[in-house]
N, C-alpha and C. Protein backbone atom coordinates (compact mmCIF):
# COMPACT_ATOMS: atom_id res chain seq x y z
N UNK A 1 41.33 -92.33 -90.66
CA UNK A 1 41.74 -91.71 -91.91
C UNK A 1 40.62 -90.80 -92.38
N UNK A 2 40.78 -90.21 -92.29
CA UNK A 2 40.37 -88.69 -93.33
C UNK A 2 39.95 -89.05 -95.12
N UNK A 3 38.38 -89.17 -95.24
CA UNK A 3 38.25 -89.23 -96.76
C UNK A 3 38.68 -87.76 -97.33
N UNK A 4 38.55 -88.12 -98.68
CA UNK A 4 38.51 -87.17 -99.85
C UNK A 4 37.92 -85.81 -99.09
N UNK A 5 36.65 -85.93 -98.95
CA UNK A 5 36.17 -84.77 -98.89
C UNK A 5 36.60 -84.15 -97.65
N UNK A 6 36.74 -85.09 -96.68
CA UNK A 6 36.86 -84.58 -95.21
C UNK A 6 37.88 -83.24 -95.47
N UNK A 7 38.93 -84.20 -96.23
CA UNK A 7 40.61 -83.36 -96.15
C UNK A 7 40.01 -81.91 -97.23
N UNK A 8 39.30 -82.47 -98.24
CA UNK A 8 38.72 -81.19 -99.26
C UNK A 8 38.63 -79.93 -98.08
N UNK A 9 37.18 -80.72 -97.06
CA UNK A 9 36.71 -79.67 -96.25
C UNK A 9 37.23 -78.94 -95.20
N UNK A 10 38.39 -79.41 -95.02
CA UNK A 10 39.29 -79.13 -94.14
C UNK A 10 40.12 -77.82 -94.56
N UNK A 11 41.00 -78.08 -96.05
CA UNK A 11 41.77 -77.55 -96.66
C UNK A 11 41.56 -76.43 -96.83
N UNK A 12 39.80 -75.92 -97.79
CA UNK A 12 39.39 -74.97 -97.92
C UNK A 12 38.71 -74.19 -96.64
N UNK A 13 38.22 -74.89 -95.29
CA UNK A 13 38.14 -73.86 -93.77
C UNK A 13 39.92 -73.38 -93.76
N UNK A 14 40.71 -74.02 -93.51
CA UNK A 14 41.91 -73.72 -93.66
C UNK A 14 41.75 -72.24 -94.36
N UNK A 15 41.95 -72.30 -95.25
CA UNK A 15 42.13 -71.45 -96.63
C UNK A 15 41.29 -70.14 -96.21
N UNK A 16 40.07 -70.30 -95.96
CA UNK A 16 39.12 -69.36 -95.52
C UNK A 16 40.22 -68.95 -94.31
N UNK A 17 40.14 -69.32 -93.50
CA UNK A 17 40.24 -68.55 -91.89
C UNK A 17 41.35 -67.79 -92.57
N UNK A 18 42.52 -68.13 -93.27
CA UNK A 18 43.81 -67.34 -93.71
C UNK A 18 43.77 -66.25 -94.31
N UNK A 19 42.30 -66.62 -95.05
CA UNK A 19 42.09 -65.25 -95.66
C UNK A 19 41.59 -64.21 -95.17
N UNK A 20 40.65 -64.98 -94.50
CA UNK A 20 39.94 -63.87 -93.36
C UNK A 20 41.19 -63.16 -92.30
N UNK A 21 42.06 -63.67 -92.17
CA UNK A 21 43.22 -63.23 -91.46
C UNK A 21 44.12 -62.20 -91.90
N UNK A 22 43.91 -62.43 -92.78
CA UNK A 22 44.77 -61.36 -94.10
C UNK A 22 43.90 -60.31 -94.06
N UNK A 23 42.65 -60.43 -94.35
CA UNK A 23 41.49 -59.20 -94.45
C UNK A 23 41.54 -58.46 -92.94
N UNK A 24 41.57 -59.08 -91.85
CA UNK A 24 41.69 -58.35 -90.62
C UNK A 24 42.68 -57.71 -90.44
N UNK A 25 44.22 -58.14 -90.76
CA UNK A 25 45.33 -57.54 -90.51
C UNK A 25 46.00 -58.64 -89.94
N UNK A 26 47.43 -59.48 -90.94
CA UNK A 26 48.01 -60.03 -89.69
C UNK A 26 49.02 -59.83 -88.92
N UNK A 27 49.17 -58.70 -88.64
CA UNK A 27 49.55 -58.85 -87.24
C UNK A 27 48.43 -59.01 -86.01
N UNK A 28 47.04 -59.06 -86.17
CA UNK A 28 45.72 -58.75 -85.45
C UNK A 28 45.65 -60.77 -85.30
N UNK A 29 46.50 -61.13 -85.99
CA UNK A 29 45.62 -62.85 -86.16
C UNK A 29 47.49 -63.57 -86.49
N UNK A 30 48.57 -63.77 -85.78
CA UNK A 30 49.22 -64.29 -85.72
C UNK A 30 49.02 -65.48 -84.98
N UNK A 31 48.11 -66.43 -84.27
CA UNK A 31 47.99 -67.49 -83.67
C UNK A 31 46.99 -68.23 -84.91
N UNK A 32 45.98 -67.40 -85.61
CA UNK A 32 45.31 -67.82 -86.41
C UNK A 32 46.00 -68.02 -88.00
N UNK A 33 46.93 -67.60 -87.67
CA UNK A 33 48.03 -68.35 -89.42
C UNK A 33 48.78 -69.07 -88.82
N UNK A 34 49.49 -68.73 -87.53
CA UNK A 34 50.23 -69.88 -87.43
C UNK A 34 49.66 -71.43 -87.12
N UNK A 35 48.36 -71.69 -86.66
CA UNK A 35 47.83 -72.59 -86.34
C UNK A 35 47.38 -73.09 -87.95
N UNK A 36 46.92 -72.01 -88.34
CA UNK A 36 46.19 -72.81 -90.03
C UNK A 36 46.89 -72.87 -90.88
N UNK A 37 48.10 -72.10 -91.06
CA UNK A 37 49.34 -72.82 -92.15
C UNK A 37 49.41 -74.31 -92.00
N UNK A 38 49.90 -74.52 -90.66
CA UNK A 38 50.35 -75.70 -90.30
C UNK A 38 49.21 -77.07 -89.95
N UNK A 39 48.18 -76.70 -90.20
CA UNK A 39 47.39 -77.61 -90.47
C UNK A 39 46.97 -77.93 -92.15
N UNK A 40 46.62 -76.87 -92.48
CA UNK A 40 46.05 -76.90 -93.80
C UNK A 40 47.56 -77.75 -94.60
N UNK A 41 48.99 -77.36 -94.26
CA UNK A 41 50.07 -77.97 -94.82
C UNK A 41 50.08 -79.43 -94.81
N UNK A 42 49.66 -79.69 -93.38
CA UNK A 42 49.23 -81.61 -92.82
C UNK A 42 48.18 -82.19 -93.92
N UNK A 43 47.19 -81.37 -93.91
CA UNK A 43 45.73 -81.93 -94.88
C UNK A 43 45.96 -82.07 -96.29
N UNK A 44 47.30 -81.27 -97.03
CA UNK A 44 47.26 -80.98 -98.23
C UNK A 44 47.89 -82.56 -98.33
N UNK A 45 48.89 -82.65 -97.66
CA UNK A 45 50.09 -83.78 -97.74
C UNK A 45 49.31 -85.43 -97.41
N UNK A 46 48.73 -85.18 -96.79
CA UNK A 46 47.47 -86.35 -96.36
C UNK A 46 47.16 -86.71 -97.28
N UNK A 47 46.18 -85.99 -98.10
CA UNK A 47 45.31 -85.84 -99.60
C UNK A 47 46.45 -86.23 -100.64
N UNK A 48 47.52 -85.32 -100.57
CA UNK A 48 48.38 -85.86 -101.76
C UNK A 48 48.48 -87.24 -101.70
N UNK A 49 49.26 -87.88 -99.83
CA UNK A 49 49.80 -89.67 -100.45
C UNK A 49 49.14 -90.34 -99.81
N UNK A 50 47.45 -90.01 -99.82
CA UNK A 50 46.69 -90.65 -99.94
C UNK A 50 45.76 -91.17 -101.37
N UNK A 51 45.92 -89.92 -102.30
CA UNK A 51 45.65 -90.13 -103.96
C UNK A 51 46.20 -91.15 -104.32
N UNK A 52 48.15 -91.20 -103.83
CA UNK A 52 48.86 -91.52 -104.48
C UNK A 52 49.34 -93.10 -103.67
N UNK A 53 48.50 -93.37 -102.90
CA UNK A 53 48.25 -95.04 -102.33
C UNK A 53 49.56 -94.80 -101.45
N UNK A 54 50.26 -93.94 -100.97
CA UNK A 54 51.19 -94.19 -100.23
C UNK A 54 50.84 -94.16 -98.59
N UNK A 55 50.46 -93.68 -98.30
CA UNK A 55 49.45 -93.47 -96.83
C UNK A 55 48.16 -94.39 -97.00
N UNK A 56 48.34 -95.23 -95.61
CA UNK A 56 47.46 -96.23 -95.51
C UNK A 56 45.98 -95.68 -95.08
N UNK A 57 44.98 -96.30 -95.29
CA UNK A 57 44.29 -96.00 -94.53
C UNK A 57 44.38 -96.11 -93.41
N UNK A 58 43.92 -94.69 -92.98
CA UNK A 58 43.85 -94.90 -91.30
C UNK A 58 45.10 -93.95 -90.77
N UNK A 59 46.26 -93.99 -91.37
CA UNK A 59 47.10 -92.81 -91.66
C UNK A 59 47.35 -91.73 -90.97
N UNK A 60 47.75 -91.13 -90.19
CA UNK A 60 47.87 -89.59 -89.97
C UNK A 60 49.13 -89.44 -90.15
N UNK A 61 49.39 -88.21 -90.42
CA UNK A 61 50.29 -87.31 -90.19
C UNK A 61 50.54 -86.20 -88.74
N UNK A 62 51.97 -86.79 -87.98
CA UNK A 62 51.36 -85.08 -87.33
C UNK A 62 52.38 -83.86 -87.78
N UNK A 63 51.52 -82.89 -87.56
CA UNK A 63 52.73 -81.65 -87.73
C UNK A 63 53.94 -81.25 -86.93
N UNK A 64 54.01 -82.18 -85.73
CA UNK A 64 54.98 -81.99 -84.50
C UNK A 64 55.98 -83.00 -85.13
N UNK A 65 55.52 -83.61 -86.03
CA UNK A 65 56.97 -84.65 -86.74
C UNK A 65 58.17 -83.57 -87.39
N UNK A 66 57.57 -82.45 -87.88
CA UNK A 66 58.10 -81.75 -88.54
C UNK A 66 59.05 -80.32 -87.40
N UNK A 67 59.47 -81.20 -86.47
CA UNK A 67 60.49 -80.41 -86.44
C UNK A 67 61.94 -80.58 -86.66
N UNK A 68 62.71 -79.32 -86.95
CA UNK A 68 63.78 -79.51 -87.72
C UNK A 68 64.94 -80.21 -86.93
N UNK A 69 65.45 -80.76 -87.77
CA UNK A 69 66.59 -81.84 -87.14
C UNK A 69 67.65 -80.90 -87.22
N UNK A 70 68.40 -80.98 -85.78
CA UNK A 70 69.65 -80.59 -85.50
C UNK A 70 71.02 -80.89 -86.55
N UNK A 71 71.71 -79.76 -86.63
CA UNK A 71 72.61 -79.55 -87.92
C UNK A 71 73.74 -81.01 -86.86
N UNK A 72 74.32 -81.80 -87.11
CA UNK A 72 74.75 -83.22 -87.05
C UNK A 72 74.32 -83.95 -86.17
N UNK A 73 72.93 -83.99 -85.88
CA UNK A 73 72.24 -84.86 -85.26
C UNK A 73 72.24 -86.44 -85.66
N UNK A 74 72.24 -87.50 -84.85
CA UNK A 74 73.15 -88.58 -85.38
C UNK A 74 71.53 -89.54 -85.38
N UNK A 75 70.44 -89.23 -84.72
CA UNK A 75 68.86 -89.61 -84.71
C UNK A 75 68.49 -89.28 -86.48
N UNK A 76 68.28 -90.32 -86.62
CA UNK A 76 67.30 -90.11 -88.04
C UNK A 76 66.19 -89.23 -87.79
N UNK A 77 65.81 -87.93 -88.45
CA UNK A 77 64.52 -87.18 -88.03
C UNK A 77 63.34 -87.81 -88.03
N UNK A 78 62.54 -87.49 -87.04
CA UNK A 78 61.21 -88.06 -86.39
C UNK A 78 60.40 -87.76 -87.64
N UNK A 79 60.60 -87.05 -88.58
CA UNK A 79 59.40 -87.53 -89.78
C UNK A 79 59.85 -88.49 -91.02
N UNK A 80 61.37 -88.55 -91.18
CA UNK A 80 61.65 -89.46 -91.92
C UNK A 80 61.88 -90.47 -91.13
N UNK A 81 61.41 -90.80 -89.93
CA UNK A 81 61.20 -92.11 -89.05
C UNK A 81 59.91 -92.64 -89.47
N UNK A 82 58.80 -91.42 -89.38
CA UNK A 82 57.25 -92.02 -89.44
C UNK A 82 56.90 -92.18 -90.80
N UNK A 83 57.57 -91.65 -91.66
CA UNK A 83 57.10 -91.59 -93.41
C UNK A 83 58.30 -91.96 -94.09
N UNK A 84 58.52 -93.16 -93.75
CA UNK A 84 59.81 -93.84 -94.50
C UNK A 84 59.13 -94.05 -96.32
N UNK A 85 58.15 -93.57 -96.20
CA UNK A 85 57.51 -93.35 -98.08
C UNK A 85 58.75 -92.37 -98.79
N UNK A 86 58.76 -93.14 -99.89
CA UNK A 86 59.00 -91.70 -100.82
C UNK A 86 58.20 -91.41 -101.98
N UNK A 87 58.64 -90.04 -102.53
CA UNK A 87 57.19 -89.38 -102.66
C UNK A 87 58.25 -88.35 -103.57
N UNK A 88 57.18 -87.67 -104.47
CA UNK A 88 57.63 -86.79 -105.28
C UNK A 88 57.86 -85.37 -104.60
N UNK A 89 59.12 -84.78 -104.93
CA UNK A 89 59.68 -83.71 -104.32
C UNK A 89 59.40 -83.50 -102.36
N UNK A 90 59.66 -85.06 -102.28
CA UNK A 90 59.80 -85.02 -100.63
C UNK A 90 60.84 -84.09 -99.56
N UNK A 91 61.77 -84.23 -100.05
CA UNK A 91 62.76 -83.21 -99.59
C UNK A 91 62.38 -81.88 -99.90
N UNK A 92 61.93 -81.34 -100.60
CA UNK A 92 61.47 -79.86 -100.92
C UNK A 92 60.52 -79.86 -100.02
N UNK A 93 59.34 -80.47 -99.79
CA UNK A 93 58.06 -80.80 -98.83
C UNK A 93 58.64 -80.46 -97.48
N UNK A 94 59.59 -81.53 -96.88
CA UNK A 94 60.19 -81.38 -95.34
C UNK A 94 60.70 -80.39 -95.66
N UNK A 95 61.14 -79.82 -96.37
CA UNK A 95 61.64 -78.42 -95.87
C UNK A 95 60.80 -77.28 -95.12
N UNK A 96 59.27 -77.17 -96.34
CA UNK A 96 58.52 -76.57 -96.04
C UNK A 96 58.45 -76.51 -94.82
N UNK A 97 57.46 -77.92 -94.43
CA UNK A 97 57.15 -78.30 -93.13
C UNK A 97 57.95 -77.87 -91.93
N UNK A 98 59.00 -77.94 -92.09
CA UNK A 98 60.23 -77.80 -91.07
C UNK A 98 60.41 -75.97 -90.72
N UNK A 99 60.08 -75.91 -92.15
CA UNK A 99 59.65 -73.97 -92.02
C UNK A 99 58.53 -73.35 -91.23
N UNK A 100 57.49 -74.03 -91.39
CA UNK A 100 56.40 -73.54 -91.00
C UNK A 100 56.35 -74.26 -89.62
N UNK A 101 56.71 -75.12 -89.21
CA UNK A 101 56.72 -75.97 -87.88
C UNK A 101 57.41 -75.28 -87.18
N UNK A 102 58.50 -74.25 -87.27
CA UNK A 102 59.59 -73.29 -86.80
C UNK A 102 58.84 -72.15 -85.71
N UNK A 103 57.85 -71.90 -87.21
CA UNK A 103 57.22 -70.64 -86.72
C UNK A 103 56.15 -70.72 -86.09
N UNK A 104 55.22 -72.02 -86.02
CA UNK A 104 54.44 -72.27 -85.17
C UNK A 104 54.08 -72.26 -84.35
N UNK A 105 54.59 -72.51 -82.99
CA UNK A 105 54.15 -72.15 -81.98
C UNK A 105 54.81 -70.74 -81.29
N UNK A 106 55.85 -70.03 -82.21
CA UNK A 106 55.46 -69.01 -81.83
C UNK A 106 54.78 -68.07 -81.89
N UNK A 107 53.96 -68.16 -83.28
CA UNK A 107 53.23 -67.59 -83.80
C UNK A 107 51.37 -67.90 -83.18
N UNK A 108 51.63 -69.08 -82.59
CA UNK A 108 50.29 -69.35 -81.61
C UNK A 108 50.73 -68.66 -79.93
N UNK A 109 51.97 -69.08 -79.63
CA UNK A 109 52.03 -68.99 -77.74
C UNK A 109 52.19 -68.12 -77.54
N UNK A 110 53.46 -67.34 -78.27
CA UNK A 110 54.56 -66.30 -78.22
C UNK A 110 54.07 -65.14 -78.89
N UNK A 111 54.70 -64.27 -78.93
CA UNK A 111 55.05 -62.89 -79.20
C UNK A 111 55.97 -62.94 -80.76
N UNK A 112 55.51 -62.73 -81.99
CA UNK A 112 55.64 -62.72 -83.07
C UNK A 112 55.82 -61.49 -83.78
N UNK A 113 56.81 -61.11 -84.44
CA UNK A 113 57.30 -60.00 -85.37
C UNK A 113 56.35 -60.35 -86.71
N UNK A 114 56.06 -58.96 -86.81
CA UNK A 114 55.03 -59.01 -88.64
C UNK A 114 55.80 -59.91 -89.89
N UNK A 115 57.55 -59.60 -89.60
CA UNK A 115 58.44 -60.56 -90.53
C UNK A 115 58.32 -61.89 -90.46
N UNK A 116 57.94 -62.50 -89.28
CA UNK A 116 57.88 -63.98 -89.10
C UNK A 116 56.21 -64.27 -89.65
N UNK A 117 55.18 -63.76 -89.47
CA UNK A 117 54.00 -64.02 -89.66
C UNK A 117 54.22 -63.71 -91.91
N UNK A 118 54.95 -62.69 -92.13
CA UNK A 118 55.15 -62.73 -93.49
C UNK A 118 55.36 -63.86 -93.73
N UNK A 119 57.14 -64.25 -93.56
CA UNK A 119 58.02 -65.31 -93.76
C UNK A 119 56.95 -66.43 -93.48
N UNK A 120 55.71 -66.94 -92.58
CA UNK A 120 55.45 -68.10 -92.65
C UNK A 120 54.44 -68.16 -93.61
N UNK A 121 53.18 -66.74 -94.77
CA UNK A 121 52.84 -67.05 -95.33
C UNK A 121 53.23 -66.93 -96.57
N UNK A 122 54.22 -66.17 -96.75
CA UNK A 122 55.17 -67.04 -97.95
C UNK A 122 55.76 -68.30 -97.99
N UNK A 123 56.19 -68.98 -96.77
CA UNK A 123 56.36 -70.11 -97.38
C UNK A 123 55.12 -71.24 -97.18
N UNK A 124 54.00 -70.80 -96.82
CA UNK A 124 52.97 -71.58 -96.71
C UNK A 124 52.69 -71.57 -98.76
N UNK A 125 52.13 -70.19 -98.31
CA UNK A 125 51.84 -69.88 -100.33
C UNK A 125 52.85 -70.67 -101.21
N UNK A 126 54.35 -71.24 -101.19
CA UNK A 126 54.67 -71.84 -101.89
C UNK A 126 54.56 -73.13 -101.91
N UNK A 127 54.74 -73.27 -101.27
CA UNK A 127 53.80 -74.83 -100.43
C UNK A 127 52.65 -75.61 -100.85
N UNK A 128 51.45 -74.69 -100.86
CA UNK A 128 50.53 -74.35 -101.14
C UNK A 128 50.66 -75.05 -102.79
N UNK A 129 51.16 -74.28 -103.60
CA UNK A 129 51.49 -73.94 -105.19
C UNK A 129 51.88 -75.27 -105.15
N UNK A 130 52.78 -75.92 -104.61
CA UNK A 130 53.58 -76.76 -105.05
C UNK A 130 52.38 -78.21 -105.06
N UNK A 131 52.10 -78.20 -103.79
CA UNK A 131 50.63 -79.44 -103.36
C UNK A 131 49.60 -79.23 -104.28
N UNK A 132 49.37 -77.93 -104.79
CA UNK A 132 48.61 -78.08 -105.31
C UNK A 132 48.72 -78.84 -107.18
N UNK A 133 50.08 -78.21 -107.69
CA UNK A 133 50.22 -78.97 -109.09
C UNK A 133 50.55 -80.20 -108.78
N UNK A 134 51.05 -80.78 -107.36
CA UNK A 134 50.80 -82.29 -107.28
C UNK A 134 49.83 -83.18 -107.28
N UNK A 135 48.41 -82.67 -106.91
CA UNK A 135 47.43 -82.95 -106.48
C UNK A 135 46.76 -82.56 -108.25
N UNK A 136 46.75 -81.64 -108.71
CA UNK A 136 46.18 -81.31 -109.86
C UNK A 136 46.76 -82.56 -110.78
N UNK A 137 48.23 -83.18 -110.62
CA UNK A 137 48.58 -84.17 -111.58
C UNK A 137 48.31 -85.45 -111.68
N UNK A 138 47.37 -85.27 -110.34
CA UNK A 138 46.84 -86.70 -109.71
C UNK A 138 45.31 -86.52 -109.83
N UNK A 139 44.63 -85.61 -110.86
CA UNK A 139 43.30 -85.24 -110.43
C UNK A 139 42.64 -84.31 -110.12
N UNK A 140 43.30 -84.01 -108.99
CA UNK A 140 42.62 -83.38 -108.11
C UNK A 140 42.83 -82.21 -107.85
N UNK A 141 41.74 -81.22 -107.79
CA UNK A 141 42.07 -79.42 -107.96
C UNK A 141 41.15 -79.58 -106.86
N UNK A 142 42.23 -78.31 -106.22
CA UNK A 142 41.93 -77.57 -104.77
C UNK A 142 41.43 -76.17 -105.10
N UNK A 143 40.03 -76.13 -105.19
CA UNK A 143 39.34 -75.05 -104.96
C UNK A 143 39.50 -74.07 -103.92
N UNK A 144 39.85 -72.65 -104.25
CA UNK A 144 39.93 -71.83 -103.12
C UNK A 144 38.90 -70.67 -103.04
C-alpha cells in the first residue's frame, strides 16, 4: 500500500509530466498522456478510499480492471468484481475510468488522432475536478 505521501508524490509527477506534455505539443507526447492520465486516475482513487477507510491496507488498484464491460455481458465487470466497496459517486468514477482505459493503450502502442488525445484530457480534467472536491471534503487538497 501506497502512504499519503507516496500517492501525494505520485499524483503531482503525474500532473507535471501532463503538463509538460501539453507545453511540448500533444500530439508530440500521446503515449505520455495516455500512460499518465491513467495512472495519475489509479493514484487519485487509491488516496480517495484510502482517506475514506475503504481500501485496505495493502490495497491496489489496477487500471486494466477498468475495462469497459460489454453492452449485455452476463460477467459482472472485473472492477465491480475487485471493488465490491461503495463509494461516493462510484458510477460516475467507472465511467471515467472506463473512458480513459479506452484510450489507453492506444494512445501508448498505437497510432492516435489529436481528437482522442483531446477527448482523453478532457475527461481526465473532469475526473481530476471531481477527485479532487472529494478528497478536498475529506481533507485533503491536491496541490498542482
Amino acid at each position: 500500500m501506497a502512504s499519503r505521501n507516496v500517492h501525494l508524490n505520485k499524483i503531482r509527477e503525474h500532473l507535471q509530466e501532463l503538463k509538460d506534455a501539453k507545453a511540448i505539443g500533444i500530439e508530440r507526447r500521446p503515449a505520455t498522456i495516455g500512460f499518465h492520465t491513467s495512472a495519475c486516475a489509479i493514484d487519485f482513487l487509491e488516496l480517495y478510499l484510502h482517506k475514506k477507510g475503504k481500501l485496505e491496507l495493502g490495497g491496489q488498484i489496477k487500471h486494466d480492471w477498468f475495462k469497459r464491460p460489454k453492452i449485455g455481458q452476463k460477467i459482472i465487470p472485473l472492477a465491480e468484481r475487485k471493488l465490491k466497496i461503495e463509494f461516493q459517486n462510484k458510477k460516475e468514477i467507472f465511467e471515467f475510468l472506463y473512458s480513459l482505459e479506452e484510450k489507453r493503450n492506444k494512445l501508448i502502442y498505437g497510432s492516435s488522432a489529436k481528437s482522442d488525445i483531446e477527448q482523453t484530457l478532457n475527461t481526465f480534467e473532469k475526473y481530476k475536478q471531481l477527485l479532487k472536491e472529494m478528497l478536498n471534503e475529506e481533507g485533503e487538497e491536491i496541490e498542482e
